[in-house]
C-alpha atoms as a PDB file:
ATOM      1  CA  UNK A   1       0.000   0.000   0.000  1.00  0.00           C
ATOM      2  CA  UNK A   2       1.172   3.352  -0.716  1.00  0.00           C
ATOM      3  CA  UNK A   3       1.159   6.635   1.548  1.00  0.00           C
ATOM      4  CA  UNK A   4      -2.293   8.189  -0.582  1.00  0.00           C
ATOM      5  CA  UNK A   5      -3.993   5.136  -0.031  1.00  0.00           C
ATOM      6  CA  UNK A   6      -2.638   4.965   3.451  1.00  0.00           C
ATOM      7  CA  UNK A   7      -4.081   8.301   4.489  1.00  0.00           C
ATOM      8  CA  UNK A   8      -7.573   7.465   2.546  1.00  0.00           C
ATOM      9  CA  UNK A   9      -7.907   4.496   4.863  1.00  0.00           C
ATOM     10  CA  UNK A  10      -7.288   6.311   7.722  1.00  0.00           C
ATOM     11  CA  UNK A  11     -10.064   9.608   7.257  1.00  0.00           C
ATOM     12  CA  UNK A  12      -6.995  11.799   6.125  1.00  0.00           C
ATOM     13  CA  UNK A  13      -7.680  15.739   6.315  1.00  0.00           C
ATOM     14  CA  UNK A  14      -5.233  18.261   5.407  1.00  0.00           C
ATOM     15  CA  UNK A  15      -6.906  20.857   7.021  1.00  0.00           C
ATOM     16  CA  UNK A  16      -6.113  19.725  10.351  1.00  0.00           C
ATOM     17  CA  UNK A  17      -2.102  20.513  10.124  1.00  0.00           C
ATOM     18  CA  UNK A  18      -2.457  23.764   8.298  1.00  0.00           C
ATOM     19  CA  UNK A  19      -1.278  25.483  11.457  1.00  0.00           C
ATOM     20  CA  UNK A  20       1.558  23.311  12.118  1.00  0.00           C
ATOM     21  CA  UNK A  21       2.548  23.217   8.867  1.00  0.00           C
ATOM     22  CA  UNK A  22       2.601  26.650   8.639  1.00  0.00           C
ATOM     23  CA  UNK A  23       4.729  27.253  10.875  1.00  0.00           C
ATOM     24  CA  UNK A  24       7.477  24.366  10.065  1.00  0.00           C
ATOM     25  CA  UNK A  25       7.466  26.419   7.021  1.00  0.00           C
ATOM     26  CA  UNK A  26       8.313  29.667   8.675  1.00  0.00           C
ATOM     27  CA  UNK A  27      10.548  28.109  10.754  1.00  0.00           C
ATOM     28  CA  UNK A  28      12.540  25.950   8.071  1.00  0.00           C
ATOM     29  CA  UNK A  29      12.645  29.375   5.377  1.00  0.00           C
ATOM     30  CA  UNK A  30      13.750  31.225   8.232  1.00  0.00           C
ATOM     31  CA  UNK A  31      16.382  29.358   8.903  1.00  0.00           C
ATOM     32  CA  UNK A  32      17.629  28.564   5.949  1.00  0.00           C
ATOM     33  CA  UNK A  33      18.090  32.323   5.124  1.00  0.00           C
ATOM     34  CA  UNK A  34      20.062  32.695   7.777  1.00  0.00           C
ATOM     35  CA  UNK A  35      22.376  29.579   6.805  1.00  0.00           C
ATOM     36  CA  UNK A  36      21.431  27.728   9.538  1.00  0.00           C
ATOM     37  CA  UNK A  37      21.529  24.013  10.504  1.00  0.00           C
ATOM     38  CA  UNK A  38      18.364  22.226  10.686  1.00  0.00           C
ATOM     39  CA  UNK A  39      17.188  19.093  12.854  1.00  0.00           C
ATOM     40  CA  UNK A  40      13.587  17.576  13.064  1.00  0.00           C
ATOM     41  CA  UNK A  41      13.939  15.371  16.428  1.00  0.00           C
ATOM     42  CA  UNK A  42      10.879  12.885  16.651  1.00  0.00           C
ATOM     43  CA  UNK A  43       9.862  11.413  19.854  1.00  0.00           C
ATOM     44  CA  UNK A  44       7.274   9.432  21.798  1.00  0.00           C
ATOM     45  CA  UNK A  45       5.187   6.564  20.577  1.00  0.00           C
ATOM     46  CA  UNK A  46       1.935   6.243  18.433  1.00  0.00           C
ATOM     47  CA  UNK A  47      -1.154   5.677  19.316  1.00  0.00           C
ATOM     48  CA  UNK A  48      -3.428   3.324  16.645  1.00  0.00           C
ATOM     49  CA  UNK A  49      -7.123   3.233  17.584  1.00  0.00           C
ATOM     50  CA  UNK A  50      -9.420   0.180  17.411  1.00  0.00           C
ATOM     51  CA  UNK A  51     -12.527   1.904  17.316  1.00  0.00           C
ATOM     52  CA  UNK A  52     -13.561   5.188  15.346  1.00  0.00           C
ATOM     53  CA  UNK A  53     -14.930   6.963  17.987  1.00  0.00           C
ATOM     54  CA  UNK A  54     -11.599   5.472  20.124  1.00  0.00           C
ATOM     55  CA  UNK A  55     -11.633   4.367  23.462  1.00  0.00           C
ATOM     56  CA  UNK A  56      -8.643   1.636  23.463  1.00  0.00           C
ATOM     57  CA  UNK A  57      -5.694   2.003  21.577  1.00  0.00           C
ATOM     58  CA  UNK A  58      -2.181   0.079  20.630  1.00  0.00           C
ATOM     59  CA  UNK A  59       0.613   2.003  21.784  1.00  0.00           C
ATOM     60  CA  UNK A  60       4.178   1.764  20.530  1.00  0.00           C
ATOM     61  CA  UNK A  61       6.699   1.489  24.125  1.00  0.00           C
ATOM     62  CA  UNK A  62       8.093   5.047  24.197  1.00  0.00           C
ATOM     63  CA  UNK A  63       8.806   7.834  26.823  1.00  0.00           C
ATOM     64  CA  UNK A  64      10.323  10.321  24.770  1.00  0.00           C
ATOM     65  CA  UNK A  65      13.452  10.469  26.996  1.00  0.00           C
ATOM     66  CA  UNK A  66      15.872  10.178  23.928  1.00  0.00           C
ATOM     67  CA  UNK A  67      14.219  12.239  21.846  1.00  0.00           C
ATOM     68  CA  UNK A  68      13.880  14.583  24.392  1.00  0.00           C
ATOM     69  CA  UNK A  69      17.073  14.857  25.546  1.00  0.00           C
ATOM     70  CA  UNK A  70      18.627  14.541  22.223  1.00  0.00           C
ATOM     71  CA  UNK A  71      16.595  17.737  20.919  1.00  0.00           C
ATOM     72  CA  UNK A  72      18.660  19.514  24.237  1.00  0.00           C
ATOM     73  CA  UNK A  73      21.999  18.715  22.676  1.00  0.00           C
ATOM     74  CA  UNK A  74      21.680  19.528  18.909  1.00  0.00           C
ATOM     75  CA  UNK A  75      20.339  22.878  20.432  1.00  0.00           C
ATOM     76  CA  UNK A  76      23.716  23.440  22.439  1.00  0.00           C
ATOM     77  CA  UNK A  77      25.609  22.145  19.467  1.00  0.00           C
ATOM     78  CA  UNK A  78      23.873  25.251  17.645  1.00  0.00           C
ATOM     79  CA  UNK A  79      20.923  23.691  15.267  1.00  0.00           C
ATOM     80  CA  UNK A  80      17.612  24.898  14.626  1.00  0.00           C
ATOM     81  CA  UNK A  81      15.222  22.132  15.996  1.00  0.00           C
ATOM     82  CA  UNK A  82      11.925  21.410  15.263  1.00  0.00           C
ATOM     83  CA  UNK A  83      10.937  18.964  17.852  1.00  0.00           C
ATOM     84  CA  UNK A  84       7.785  16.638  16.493  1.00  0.00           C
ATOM     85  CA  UNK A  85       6.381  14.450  20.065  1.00  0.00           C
ATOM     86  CA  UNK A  86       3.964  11.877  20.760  1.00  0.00           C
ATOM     87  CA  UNK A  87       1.284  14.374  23.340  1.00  0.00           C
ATOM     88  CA  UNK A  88       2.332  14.092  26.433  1.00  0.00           C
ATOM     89  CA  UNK A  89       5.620  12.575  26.553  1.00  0.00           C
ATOM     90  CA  UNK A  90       8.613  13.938  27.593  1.00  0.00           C
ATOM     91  CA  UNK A  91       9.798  17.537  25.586  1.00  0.00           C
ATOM     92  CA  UNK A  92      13.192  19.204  25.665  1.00  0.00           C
ATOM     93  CA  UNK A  93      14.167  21.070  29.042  1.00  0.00           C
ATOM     94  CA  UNK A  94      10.581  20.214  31.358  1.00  0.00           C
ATOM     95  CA  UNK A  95      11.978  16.128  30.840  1.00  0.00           C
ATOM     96  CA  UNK A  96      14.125  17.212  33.826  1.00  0.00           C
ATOM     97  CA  UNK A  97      10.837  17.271  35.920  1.00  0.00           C
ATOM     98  CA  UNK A  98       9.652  13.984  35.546  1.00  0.00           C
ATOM     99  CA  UNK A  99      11.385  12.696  38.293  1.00  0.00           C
ATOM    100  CA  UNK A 100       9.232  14.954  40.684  1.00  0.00           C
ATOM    101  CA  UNK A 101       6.239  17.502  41.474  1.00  0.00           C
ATOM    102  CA  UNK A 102       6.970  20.522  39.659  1.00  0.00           C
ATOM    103  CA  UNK A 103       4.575  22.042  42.493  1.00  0.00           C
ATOM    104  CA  UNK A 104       7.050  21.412  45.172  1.00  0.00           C
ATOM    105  CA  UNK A 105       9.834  23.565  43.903  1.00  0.00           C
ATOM    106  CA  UNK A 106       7.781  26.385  44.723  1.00  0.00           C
ATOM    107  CA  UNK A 107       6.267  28.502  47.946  1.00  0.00           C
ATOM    108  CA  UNK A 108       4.292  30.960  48.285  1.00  0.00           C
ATOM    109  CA  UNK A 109       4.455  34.019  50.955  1.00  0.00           C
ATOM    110  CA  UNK A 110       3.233  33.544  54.426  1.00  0.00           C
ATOM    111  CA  UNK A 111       0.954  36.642  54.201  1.00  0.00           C
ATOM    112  CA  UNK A 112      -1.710  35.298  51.617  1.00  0.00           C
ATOM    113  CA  UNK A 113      -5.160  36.552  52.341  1.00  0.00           C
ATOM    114  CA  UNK A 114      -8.663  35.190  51.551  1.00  0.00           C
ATOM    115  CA  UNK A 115      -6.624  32.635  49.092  1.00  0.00           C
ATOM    116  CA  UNK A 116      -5.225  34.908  46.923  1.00  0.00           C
ATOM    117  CA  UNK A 117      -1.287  35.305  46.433  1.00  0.00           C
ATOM    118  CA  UNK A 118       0.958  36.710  43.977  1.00  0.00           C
ATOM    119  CA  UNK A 119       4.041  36.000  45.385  1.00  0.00           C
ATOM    120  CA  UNK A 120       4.641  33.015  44.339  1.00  0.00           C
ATOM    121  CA  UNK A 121       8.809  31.684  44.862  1.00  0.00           C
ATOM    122  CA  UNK A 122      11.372  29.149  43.514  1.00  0.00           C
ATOM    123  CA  UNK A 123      13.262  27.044  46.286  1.00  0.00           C
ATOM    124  CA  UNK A 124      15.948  26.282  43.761  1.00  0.00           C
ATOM    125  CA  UNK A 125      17.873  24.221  46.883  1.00  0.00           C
ATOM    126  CA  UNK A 126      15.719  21.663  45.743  1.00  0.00           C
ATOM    127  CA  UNK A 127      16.983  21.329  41.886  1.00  0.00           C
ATOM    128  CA  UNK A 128      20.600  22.785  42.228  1.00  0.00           C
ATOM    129  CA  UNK A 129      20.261  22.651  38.142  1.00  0.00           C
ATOM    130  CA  UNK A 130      17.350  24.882  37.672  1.00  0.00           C
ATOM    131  CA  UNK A 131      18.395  27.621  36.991  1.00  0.00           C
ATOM    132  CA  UNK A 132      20.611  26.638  33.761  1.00  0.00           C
ATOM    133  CA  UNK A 133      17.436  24.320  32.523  1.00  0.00           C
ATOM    134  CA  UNK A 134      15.589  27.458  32.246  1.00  0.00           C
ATOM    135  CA  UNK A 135      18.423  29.312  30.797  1.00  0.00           C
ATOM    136  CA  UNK A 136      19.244  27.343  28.629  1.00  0.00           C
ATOM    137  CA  UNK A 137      15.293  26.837  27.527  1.00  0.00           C
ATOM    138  CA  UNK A 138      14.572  30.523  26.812  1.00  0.00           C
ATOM    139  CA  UNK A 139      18.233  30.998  25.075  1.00  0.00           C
ATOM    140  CA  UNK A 140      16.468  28.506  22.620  1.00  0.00           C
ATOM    141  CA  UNK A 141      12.847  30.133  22.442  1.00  0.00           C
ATOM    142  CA  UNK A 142      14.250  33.573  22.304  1.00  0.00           C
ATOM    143  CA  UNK A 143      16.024  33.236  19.386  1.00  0.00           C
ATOM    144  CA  UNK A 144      13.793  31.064  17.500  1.00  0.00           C
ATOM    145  CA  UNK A 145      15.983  27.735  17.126  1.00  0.00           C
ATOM    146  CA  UNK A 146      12.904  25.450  19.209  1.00  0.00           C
ATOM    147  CA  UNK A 147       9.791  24.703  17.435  1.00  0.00           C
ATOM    148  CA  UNK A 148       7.885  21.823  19.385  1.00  0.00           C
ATOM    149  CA  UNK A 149       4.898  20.225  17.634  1.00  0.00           C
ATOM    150  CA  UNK A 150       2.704  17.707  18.814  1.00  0.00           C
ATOM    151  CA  UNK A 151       0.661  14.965  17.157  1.00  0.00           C
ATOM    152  CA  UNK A 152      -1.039  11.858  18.439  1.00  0.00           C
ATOM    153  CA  UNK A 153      -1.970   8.884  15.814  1.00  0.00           C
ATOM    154  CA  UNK A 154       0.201   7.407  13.618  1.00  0.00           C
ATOM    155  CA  UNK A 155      -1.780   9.373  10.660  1.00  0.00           C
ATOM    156  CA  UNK A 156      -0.925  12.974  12.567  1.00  0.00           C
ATOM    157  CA  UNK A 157       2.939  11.621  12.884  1.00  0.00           C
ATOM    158  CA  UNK A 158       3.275  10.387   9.200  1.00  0.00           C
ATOM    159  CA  UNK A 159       1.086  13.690   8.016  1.00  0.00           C
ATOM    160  CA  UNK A 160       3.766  15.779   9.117  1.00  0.00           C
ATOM    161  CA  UNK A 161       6.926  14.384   9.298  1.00  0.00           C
ATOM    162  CA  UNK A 162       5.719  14.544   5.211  1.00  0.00           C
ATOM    163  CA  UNK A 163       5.131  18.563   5.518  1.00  0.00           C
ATOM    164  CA  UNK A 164       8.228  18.996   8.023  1.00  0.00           C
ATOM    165  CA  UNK A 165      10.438  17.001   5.422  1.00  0.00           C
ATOM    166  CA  UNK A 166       8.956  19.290   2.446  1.00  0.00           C
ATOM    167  CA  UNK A 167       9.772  21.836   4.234  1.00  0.00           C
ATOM    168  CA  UNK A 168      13.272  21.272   4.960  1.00  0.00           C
ATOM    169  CA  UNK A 169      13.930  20.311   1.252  1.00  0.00           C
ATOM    170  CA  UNK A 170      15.325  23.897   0.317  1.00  0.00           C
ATOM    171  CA  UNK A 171      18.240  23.486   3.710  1.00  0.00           C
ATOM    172  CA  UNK A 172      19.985  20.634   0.922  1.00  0.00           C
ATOM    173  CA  UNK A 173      22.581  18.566   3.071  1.00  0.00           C
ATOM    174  CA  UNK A 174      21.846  21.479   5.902  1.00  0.00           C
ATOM    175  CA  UNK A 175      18.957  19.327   7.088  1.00  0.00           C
ATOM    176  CA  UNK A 176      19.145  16.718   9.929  1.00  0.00           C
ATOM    177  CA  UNK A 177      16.259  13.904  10.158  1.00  0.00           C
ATOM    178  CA  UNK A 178      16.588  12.193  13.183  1.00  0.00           C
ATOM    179  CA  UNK A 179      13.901  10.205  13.849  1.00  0.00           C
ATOM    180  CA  UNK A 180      13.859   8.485  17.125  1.00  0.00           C
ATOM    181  CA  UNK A 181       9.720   8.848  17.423  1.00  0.00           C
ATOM    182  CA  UNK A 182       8.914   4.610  17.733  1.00  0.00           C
ATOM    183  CA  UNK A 183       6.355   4.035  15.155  1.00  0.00           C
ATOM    184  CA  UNK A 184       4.062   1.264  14.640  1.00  0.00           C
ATOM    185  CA  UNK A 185       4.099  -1.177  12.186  1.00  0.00           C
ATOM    186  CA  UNK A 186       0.731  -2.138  12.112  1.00  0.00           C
ATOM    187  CA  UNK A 187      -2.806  -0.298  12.181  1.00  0.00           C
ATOM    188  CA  UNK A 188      -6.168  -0.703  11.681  1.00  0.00           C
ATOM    189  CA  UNK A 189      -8.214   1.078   8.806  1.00  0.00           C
ATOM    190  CA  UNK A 190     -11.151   2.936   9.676  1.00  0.00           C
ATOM    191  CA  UNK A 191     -13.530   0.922   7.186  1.00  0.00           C
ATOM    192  CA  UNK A 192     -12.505  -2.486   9.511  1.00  0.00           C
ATOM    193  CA  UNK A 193     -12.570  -0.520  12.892  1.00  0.00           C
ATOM    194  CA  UNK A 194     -16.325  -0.571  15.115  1.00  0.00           C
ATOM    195  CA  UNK A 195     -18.024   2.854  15.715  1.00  0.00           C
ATOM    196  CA  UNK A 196     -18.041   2.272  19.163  1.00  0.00           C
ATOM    197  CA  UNK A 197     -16.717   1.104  22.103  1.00  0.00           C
ATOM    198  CA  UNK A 198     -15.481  -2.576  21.981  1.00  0.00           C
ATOM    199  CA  UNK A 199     -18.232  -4.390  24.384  1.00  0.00           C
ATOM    200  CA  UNK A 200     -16.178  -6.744  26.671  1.00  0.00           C
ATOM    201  CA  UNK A 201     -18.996  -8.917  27.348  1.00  0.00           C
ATOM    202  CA  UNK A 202     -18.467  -9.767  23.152  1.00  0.00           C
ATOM    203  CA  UNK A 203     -15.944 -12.055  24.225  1.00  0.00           C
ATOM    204  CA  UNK A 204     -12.380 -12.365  23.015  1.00  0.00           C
ATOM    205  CA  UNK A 205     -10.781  -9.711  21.048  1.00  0.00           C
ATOM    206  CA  UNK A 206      -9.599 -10.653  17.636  1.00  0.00           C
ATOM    207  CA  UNK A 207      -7.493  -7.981  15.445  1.00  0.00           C
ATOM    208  CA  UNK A 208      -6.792  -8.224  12.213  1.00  0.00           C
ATOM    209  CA  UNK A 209      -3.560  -5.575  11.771  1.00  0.00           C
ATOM    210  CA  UNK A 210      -2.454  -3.978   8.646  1.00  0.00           C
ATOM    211  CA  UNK A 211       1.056  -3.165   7.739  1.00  0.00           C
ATOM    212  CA  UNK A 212       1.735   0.903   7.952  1.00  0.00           C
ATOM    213  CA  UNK A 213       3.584   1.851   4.104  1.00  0.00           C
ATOM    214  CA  UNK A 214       7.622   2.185   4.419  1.00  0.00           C
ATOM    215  CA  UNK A 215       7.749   5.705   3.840  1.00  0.00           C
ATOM    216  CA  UNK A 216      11.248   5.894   4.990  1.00  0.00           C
ATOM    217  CA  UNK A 217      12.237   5.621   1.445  1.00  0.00           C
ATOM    218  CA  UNK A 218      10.119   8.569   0.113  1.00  0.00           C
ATOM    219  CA  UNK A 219      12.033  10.389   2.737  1.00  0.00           C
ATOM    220  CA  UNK A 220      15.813   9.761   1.589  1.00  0.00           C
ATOM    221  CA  UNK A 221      14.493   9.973  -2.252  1.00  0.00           C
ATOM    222  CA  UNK A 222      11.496  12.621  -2.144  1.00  0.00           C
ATOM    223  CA  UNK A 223      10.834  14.728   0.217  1.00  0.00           C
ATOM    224  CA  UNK A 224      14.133  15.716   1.272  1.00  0.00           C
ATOM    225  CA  UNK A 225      17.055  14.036  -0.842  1.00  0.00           C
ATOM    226  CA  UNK A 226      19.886  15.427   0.463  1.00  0.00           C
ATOM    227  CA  UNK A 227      19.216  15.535   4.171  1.00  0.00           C
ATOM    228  CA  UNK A 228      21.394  13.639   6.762  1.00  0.00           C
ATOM    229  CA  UNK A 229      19.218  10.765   7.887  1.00  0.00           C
ATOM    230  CA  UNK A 230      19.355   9.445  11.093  1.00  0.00           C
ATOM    231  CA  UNK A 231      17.199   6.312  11.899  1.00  0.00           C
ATOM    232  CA  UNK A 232      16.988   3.961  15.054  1.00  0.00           C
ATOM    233  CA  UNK A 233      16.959   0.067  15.696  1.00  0.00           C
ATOM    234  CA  UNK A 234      15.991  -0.725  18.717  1.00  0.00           C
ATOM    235  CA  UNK A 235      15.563  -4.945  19.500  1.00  0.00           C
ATOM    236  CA  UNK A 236      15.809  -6.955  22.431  1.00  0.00           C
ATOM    237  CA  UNK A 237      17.825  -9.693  20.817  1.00  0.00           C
ATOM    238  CA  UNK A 238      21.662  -9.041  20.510  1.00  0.00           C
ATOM    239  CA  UNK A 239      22.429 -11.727  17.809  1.00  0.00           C
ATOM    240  CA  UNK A 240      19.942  -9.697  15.096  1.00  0.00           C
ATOM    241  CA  UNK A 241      20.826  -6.441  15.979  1.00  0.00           C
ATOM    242  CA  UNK A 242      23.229  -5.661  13.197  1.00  0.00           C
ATOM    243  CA  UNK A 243      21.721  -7.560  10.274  1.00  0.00           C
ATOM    244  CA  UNK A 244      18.852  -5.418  10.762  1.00  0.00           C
ATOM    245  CA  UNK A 245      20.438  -2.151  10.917  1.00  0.00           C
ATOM    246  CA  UNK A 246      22.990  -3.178   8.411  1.00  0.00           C
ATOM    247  CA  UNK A 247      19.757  -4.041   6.532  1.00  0.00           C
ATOM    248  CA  UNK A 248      18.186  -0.882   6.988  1.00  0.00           C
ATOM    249  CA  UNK A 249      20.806   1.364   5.683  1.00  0.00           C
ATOM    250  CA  UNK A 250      21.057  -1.193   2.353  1.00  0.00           C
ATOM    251  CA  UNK A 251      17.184  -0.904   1.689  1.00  0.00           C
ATOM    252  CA  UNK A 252      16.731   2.771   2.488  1.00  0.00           C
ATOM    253  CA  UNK A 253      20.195   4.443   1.570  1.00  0.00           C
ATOM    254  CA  UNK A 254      20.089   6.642   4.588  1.00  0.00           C
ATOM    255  CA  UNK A 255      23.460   8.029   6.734  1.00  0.00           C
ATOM    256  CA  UNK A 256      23.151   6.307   9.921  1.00  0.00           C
ATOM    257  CA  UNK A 257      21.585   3.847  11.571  1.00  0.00           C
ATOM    258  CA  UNK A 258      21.691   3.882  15.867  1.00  0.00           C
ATOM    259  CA  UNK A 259      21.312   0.297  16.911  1.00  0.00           C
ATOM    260  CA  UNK A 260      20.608  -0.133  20.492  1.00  0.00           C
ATOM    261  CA  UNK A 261      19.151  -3.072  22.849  1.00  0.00           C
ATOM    262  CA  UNK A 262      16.685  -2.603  25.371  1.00  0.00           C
ATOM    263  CA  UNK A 263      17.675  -3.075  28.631  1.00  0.00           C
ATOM    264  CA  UNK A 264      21.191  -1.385  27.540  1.00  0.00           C
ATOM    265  CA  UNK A 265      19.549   1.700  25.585  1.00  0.00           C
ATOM    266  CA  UNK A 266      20.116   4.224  28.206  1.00  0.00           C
ATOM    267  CA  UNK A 267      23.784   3.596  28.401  1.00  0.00           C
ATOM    268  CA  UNK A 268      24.752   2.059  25.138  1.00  0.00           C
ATOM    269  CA  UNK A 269      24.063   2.613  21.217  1.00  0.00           C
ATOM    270  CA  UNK A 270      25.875   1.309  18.478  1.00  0.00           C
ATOM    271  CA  UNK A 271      26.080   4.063  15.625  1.00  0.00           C
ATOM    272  CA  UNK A 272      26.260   2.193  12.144  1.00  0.00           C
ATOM    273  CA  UNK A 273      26.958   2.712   8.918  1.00  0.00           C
ATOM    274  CA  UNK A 274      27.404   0.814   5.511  1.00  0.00           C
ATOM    275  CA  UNK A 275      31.793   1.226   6.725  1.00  0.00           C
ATOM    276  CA  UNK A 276      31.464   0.546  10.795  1.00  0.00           C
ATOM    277  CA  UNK A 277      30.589   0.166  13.655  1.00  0.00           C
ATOM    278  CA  UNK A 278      31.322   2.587  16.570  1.00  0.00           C
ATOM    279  CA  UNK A 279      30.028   1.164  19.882  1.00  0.00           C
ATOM    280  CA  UNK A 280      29.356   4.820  22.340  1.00  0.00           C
ATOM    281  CA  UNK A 281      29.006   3.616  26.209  1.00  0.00           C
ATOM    282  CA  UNK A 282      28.660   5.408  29.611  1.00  0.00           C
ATOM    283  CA  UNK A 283      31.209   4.339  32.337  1.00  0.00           C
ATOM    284  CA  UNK A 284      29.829   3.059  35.673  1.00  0.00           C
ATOM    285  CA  UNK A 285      30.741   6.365  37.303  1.00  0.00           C
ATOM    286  CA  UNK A 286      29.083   8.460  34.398  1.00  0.00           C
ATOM    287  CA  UNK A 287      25.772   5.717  34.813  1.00  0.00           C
ATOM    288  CA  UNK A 288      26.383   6.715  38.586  1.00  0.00           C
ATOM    289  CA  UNK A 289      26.088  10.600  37.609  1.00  0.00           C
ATOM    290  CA  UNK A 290      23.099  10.338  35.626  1.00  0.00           C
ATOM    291  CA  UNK A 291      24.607  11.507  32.364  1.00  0.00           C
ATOM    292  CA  UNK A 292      22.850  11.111  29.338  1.00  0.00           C
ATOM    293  CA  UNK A 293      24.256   8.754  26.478  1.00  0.00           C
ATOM    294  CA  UNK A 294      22.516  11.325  24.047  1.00  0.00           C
ATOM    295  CA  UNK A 295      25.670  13.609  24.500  1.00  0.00           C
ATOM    296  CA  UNK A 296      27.650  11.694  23.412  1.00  0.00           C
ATOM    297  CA  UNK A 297      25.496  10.440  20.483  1.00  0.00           C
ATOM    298  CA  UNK A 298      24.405  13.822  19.148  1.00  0.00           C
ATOM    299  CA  UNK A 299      28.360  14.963  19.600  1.00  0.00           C
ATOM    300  CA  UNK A 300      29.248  11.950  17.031  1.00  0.00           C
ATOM    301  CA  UNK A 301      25.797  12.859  14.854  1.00  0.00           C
ATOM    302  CA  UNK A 302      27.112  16.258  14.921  1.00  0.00           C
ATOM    303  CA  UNK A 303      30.319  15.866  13.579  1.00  0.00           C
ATOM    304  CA  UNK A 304      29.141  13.769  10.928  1.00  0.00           C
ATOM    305  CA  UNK A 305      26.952  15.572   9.356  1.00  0.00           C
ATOM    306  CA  UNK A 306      29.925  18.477   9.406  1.00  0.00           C
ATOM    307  CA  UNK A 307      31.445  16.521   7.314  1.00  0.00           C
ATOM    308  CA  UNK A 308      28.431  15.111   5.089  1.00  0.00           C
ATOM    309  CA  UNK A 309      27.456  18.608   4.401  1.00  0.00           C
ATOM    310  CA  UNK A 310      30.715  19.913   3.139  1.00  0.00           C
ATOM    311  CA  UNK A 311      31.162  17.024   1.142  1.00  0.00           C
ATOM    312  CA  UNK A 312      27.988  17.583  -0.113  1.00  0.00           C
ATOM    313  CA  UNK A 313      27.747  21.257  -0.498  1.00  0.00           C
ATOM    314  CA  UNK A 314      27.431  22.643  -4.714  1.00  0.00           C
END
């Protein structure tokens, strides 16, 4: 099946994006005016409904912690990011949070009347890293270098990575697609889906799954040919890891491939191409600090694509 059929199946309507699309427009001209890098970061899982008027859903296993964290560090490595996230999973800068109750970072005066108080304060003791998080947060959304747009089925996510990679298509080998957003591979059409709420006293549930288009290909070829490409492989079996993302990079002629297993992802990736195989890995004392393995991924990505893009560049 191909993507115009896909989006037929699935009640389709272009309408819906024309303000984010609009504005990943702005944001990519912009940029690319000012000779700018580019990134679109995807994050979070997707949601596929099994009923029109949904109730239940299949979700893909996904946080948003790497995609998250990984928008952070292109933005301190200097790119423009547009940041495209599964609703309400974890976003750039407020993923620091998640750990605790926003609320109890902050006090209010002692002298409130009748419930009403405007002095509300920040006990930074509490998050000794606060006060660069913000920092370095508004540094971004001051000067225009963090667009963050949300979607929430798999047809929002495909819809517009399309329109964000259109957009980028004038940025050449400028433009950074790194797409760490885990999508399904399966969904269910709105002609087979029930109007309303799946009635457990029915019985046992029996699905009968579609496969989602490869549009990963339309991507690298299409949309945005000369963009760095940045794909993941995530698997819980060691011994296929490779094949696969060697696989990958043969079938879709894409940059990179980050291979990673699941119980080691937040300390170790594999970053693969069609030449090697460069394992990146946090000590025990840098597990031990919390530090994120995205540094040193988006470092590597970084100075990659420096080179990419000057090979590249007419």
């Amino acid at each position: 099946m191909d993507l115009e059929s896909f989006f037929k199946d699935n009640g389709y309507c272009p309408n819906k994006y024309s303000k984010d699309i609009g504005e990943i427009q702005t944001f990519a001209s912009t940029h690319y005016a000012q000779k700018n890098k580019i990134v679109l970061v995807t994050s979070g899982g997707t949601a596929i409904p099994l009923e029109s008027q949904a109730v239940r859903y299949i979700e893909n296993f996904s946080s948003g912690h790497r995609g998250a964290a990984s928008a952070e560090y292109f933005l301190s490595e200097g790119y423009g990011v547009i940041f495209l996230y599964r609703q309400g999973s974890l976003r750039p800068y407020s993923r620091h949070f998640k750990a605790g109750n926003v609320l109890d970072l902050l006090t209010i005066s002692k002298d409130c009347r009748n419930g009403t108080c405007s002095n509300v304060q920040v006990d930074a003791t509490k998050m000794p890293d606060l006060a660069t998080i913000v920092q370095a947060y508004h540094t971004s959304k001051d000067a225009g270098r963090l667009l963050e747009v949300s979607y929430h089925s798999l047809v929002d996510y495909i819809a517009l990575l399309k329109a964000s990679s259109e957009a980028m298509h004038l940025l050449g080998s400028s433009a950074v697609f790194y797409l760490a957003a885990a999508v399904s591979d399966f969904y269910i059409p709105l002609t087979h889906m029930q109007k309303h709420k799946i009635q457990s006293s029915s019985g046992p549930l029996e699905l009968a799954l579609h496969q989602v288009p490869k549009f990963l290909r339309a991507l690298v070829t299409k949309w945005s040919p000369q963009a760095f490409v940045v794909t993941f492989k995530l698997e819980t079996d060691e011994a296929i890891l490779m094949d696969k993302a060697l696989g990958a990079l043969t079938k879709y002629g894409h940059q990179l491939v980050i291979a990673n297993i699941l119980h080691e992802r937040r300390y170790r990736v594999v970053v693969v191409t069609k030449e090697e195989q460069k394992e990146l890995l946090l000590s025990d004392d840098e597990q031990k600090e919390k530090k994120d393995i995205e540094q040193k991924l988006i470092r590597d990505i970084c100075i990659r694509h420096t080179h990419y893009n000057k090979g590249t560049e007419v």
